[in-house]
N, C-alpha and C. Protein backbone atom coordinates (compact mmCIF):
# COMPACT_ATOMS: atom_id res chain seq x y z
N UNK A 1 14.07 12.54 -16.11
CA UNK A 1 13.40 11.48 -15.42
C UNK A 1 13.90 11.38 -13.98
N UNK A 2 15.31 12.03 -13.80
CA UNK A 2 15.73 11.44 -12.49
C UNK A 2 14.71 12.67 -11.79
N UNK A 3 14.58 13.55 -12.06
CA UNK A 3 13.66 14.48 -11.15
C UNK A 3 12.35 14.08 -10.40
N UNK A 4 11.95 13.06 -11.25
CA UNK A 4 11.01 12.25 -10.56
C UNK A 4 11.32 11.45 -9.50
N UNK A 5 10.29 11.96 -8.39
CA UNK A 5 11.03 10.98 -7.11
C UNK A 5 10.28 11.29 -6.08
N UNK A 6 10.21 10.34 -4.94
CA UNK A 6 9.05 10.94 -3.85
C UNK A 6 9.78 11.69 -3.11
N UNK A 7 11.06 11.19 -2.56
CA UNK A 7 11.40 11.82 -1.73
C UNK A 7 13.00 13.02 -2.01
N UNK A 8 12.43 14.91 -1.91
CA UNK A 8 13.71 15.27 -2.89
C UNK A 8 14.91 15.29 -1.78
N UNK A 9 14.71 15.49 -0.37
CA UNK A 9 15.80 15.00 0.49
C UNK A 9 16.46 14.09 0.56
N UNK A 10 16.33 13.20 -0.27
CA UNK A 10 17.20 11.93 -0.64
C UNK A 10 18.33 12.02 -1.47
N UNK A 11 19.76 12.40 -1.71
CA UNK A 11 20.43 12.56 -2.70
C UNK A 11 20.27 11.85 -3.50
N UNK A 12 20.83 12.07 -4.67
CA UNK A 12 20.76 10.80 -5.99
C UNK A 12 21.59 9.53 -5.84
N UNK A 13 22.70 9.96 -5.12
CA UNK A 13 23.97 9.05 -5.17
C UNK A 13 22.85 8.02 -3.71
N UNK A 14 22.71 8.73 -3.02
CA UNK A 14 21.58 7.50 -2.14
C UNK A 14 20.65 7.05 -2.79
N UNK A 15 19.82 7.97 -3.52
CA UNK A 15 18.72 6.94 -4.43
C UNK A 15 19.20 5.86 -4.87
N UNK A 16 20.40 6.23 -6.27
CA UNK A 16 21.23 4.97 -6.67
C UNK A 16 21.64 4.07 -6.15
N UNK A 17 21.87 4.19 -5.03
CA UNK A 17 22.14 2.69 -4.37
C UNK A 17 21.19 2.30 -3.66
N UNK A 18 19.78 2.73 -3.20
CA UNK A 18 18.77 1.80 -2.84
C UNK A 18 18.29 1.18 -3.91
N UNK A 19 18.40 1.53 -4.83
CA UNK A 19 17.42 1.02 -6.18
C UNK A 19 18.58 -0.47 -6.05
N UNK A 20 19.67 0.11 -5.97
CA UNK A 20 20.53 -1.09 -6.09
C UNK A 20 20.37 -2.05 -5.24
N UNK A 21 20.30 -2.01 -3.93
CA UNK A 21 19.91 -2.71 -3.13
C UNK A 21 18.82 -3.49 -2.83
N UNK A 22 17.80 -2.89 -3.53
CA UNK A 22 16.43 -3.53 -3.76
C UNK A 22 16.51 -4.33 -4.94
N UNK A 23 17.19 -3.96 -5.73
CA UNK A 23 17.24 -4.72 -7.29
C UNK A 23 18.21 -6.03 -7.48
N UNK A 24 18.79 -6.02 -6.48
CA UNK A 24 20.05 -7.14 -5.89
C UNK A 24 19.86 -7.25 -4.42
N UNK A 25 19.25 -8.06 -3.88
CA UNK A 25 18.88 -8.55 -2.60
C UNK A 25 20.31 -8.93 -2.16
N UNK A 26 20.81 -8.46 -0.80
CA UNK A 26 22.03 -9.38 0.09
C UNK A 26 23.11 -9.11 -0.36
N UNK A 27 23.41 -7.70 -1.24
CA UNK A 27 24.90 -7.22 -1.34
C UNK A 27 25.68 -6.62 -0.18
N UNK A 28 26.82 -7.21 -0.22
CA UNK A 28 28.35 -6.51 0.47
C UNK A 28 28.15 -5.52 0.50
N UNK A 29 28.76 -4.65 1.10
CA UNK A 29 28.99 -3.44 0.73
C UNK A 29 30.28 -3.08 -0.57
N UNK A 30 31.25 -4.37 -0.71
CA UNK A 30 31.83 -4.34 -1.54
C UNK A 30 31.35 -4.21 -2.70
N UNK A 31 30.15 -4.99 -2.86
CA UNK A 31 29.36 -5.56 -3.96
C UNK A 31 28.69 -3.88 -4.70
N UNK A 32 27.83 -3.46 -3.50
CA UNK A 32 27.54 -2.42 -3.70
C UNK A 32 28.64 -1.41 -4.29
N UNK A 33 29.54 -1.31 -3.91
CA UNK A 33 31.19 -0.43 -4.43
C UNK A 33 31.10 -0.47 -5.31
N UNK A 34 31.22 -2.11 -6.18
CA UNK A 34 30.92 -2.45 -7.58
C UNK A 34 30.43 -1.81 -8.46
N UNK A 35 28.73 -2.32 -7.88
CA UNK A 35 27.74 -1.61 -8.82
C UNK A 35 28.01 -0.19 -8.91
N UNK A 36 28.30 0.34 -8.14
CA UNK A 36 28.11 1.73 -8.25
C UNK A 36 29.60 2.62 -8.73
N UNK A 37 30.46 1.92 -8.85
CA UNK A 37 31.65 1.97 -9.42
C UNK A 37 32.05 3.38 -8.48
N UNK A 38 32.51 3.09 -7.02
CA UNK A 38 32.75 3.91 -5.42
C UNK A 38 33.68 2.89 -5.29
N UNK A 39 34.38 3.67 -4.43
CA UNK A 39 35.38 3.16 -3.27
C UNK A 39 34.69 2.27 -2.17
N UNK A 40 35.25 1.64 -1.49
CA UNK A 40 34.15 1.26 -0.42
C UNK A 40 33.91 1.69 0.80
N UNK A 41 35.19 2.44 1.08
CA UNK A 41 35.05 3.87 2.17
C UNK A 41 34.25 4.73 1.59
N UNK A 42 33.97 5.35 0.45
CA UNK A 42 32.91 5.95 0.09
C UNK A 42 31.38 5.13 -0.07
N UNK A 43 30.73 3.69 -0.33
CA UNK A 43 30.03 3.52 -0.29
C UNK A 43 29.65 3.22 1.04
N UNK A 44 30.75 2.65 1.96
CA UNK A 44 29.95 2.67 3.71
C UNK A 44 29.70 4.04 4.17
N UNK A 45 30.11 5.10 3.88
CA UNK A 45 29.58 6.16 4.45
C UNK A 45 28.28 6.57 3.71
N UNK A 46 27.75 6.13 2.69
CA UNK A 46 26.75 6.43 1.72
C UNK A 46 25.83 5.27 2.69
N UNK A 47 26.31 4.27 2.81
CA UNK A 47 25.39 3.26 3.27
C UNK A 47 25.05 3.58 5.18
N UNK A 48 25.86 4.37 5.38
CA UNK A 48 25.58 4.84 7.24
C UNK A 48 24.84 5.70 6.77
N UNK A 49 24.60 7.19 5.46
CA UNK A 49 23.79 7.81 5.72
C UNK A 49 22.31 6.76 5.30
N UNK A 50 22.48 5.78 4.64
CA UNK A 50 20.96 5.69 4.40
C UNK A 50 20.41 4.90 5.79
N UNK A 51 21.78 4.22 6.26
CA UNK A 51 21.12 3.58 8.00
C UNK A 51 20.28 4.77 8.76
N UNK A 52 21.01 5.81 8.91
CA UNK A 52 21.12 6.96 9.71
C UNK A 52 18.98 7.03 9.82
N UNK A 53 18.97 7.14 8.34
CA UNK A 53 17.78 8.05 7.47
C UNK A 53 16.75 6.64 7.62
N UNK A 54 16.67 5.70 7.94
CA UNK A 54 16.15 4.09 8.50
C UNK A 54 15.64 3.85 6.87
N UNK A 55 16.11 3.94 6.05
CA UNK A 55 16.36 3.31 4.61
C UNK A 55 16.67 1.89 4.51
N UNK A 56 17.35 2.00 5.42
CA UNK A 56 18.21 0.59 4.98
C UNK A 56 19.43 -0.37 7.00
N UNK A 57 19.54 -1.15 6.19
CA UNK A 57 19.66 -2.12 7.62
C UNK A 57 21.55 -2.63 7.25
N UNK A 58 21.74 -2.95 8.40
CA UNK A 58 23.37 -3.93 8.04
C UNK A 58 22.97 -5.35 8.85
N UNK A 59 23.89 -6.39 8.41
CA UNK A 59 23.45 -7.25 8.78
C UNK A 59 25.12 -8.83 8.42
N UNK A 60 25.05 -8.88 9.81
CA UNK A 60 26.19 -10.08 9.56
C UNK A 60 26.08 -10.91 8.23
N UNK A 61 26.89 -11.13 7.41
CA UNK A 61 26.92 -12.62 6.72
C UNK A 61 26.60 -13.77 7.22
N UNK A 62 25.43 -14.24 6.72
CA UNK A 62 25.58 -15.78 7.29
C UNK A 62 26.51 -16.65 7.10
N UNK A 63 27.17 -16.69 5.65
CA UNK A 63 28.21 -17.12 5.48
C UNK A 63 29.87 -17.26 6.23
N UNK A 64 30.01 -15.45 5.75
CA UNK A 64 31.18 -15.23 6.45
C UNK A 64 30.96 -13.66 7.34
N UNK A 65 31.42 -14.03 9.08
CA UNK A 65 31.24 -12.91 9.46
C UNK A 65 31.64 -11.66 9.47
N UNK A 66 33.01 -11.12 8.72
CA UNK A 66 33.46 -10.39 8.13
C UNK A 66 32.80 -9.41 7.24
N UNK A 67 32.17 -10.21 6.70
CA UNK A 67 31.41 -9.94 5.72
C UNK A 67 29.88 -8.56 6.24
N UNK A 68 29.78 -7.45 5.79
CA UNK A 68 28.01 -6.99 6.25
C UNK A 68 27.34 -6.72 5.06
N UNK A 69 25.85 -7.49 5.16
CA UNK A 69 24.75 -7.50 4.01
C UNK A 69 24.22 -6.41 4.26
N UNK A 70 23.90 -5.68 3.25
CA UNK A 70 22.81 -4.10 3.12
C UNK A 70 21.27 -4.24 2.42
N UNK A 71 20.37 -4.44 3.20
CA UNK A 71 19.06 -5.01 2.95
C UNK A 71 18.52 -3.37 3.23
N UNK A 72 17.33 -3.48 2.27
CA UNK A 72 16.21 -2.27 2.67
C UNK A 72 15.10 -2.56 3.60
N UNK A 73 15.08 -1.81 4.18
CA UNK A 73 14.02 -1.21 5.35
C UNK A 73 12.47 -1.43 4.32
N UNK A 74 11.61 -1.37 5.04
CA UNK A 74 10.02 -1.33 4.70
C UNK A 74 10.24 0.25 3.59
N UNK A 75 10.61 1.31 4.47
CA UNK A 75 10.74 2.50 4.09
C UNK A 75 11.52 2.40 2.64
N UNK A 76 12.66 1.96 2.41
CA UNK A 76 13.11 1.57 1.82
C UNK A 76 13.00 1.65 0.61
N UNK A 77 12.29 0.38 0.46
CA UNK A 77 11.65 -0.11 -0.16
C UNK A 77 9.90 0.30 -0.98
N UNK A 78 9.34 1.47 0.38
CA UNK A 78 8.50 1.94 -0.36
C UNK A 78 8.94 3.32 -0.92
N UNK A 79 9.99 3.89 -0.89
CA UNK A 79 10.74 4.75 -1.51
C UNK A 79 11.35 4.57 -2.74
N UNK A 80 11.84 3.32 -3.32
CA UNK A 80 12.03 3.33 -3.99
C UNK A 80 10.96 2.90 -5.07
N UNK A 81 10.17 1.47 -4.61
CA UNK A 81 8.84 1.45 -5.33
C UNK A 81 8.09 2.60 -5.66
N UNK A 82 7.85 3.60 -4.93
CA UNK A 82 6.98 4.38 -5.58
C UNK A 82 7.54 5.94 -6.20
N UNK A 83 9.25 6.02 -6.53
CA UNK A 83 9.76 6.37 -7.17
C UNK A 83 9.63 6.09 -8.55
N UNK A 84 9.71 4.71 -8.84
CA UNK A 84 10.02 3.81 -9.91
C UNK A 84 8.24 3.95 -10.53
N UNK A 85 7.42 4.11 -9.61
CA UNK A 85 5.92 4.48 -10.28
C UNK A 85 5.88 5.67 -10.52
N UNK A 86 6.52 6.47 -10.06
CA UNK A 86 6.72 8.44 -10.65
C UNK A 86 7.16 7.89 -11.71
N UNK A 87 8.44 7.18 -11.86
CA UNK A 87 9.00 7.75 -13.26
C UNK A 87 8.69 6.41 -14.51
N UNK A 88 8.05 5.63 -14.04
CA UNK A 88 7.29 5.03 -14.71
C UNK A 88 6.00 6.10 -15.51
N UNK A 89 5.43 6.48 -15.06
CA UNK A 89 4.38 7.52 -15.59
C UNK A 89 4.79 8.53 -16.09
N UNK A 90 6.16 8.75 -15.75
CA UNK A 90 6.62 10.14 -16.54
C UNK A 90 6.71 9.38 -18.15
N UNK A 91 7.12 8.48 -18.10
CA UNK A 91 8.41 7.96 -19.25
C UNK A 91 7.03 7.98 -20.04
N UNK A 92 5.93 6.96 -19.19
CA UNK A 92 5.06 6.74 -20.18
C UNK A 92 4.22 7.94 -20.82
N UNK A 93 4.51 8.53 -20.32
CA UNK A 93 3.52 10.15 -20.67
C UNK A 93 4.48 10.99 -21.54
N UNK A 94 5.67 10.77 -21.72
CA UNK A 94 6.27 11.13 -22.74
C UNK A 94 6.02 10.06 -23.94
N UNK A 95 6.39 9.16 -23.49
CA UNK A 95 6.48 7.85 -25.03
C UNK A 95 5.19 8.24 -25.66
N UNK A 96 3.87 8.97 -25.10
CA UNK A 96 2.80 8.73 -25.62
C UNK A 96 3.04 10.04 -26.67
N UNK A 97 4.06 10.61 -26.62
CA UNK A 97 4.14 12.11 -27.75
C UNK A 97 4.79 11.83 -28.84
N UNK A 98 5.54 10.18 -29.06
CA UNK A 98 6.50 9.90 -30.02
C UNK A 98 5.30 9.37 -31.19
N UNK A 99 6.29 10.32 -32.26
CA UNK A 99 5.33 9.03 -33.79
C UNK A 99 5.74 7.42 -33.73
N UNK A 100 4.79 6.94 -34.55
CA UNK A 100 4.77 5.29 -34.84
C UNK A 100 6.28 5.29 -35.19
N UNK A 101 6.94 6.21 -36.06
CA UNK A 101 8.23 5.99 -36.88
C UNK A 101 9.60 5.57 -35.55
N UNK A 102 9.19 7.17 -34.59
CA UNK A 102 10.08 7.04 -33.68
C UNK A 102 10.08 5.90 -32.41
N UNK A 103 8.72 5.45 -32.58
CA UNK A 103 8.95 4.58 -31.68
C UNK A 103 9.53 3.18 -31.84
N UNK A 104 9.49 3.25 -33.14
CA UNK A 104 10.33 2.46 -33.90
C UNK A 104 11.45 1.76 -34.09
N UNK A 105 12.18 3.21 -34.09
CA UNK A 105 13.55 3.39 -33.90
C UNK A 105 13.80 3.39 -32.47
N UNK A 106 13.00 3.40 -31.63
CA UNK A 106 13.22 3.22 -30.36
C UNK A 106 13.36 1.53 -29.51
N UNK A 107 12.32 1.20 -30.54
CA UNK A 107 12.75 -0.30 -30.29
C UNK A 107 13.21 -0.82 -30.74
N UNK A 108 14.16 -0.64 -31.78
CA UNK A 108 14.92 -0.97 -32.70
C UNK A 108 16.68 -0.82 -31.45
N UNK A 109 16.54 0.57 -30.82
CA UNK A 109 17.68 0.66 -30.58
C UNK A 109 17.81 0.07 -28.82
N UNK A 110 16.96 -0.57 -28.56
CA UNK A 110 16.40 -0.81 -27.23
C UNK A 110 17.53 -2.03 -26.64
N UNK A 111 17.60 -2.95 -27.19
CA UNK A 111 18.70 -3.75 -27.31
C UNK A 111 20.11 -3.53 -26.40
N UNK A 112 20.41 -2.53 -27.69
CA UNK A 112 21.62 -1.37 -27.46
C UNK A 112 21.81 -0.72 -26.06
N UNK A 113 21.23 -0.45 -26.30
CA UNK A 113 20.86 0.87 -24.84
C UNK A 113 21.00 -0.48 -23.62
N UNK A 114 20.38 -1.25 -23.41
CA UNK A 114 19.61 -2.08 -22.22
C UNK A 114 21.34 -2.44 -22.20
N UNK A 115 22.51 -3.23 -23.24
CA UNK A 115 23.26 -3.57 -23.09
C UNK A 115 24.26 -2.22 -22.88
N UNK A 116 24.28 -1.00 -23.13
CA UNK A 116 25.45 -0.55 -22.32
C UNK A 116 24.88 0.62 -21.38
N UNK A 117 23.95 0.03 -20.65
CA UNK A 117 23.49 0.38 -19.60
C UNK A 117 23.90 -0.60 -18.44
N UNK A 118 23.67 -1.99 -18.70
CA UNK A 118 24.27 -2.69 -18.07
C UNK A 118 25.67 -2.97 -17.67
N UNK A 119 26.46 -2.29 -18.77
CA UNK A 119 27.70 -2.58 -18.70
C UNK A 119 28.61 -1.67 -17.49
């Protein structure tokens, strides 16, 4: 599924964190570190290449100025949206080959999955 994607000059480790960024509006870059379980010297240089590539924006804290927010660009944002519609149609064009039984067991184990995916 990850092969699906509009754009293949985009690394993955950059995909992964726009999705993140779009999916969590107004993260740190710390925050981002987090999610993505990076250093944060490694996620600001991940986050300069996606500035670089006009993906994505920095932006003072309103809060605290110390602080820089990583918001997506228009581009961004339609990069990752219409990623997420590639592999939306992939998934679904596979699910459509599973029996009634397996799909079953698929939502049976859906739960599962959603929780240590999240984790």
């Amino acid at each position: 599924m990850r092969l699906e994607r509009v754009d293949g000059d985009v690394p993955d480790t950059q995909l992964s964190v726009m999705f993140g960024i779009v999916n969590n509006e107004g993260l740190t870059i710390g925050a981002l570190s987090d999610l993505e379980r990076v250093t944060p010297p490694s996620m600001n240089r991940t986050v300069n290449a996606l500035v670089e590539r006009g993906l994505a924006t920095r932006s003072g804290s309103p809060d605290d100025g110390r602080k820089v927010i990583v918001t997506a660009t228009d581009s961004g944002m339609q990069l990752v949206e219409e990623t997420r519609r590639k592999r939306v149609a992939w998934f679904s064009k596979q699910l459509s080959t599973v029996s009634a039984d397996e799909r079953a067991a698929l939502d049976a184990a859906s739960p599962i999955l959603r929780r240590l995916a999240d984790s």
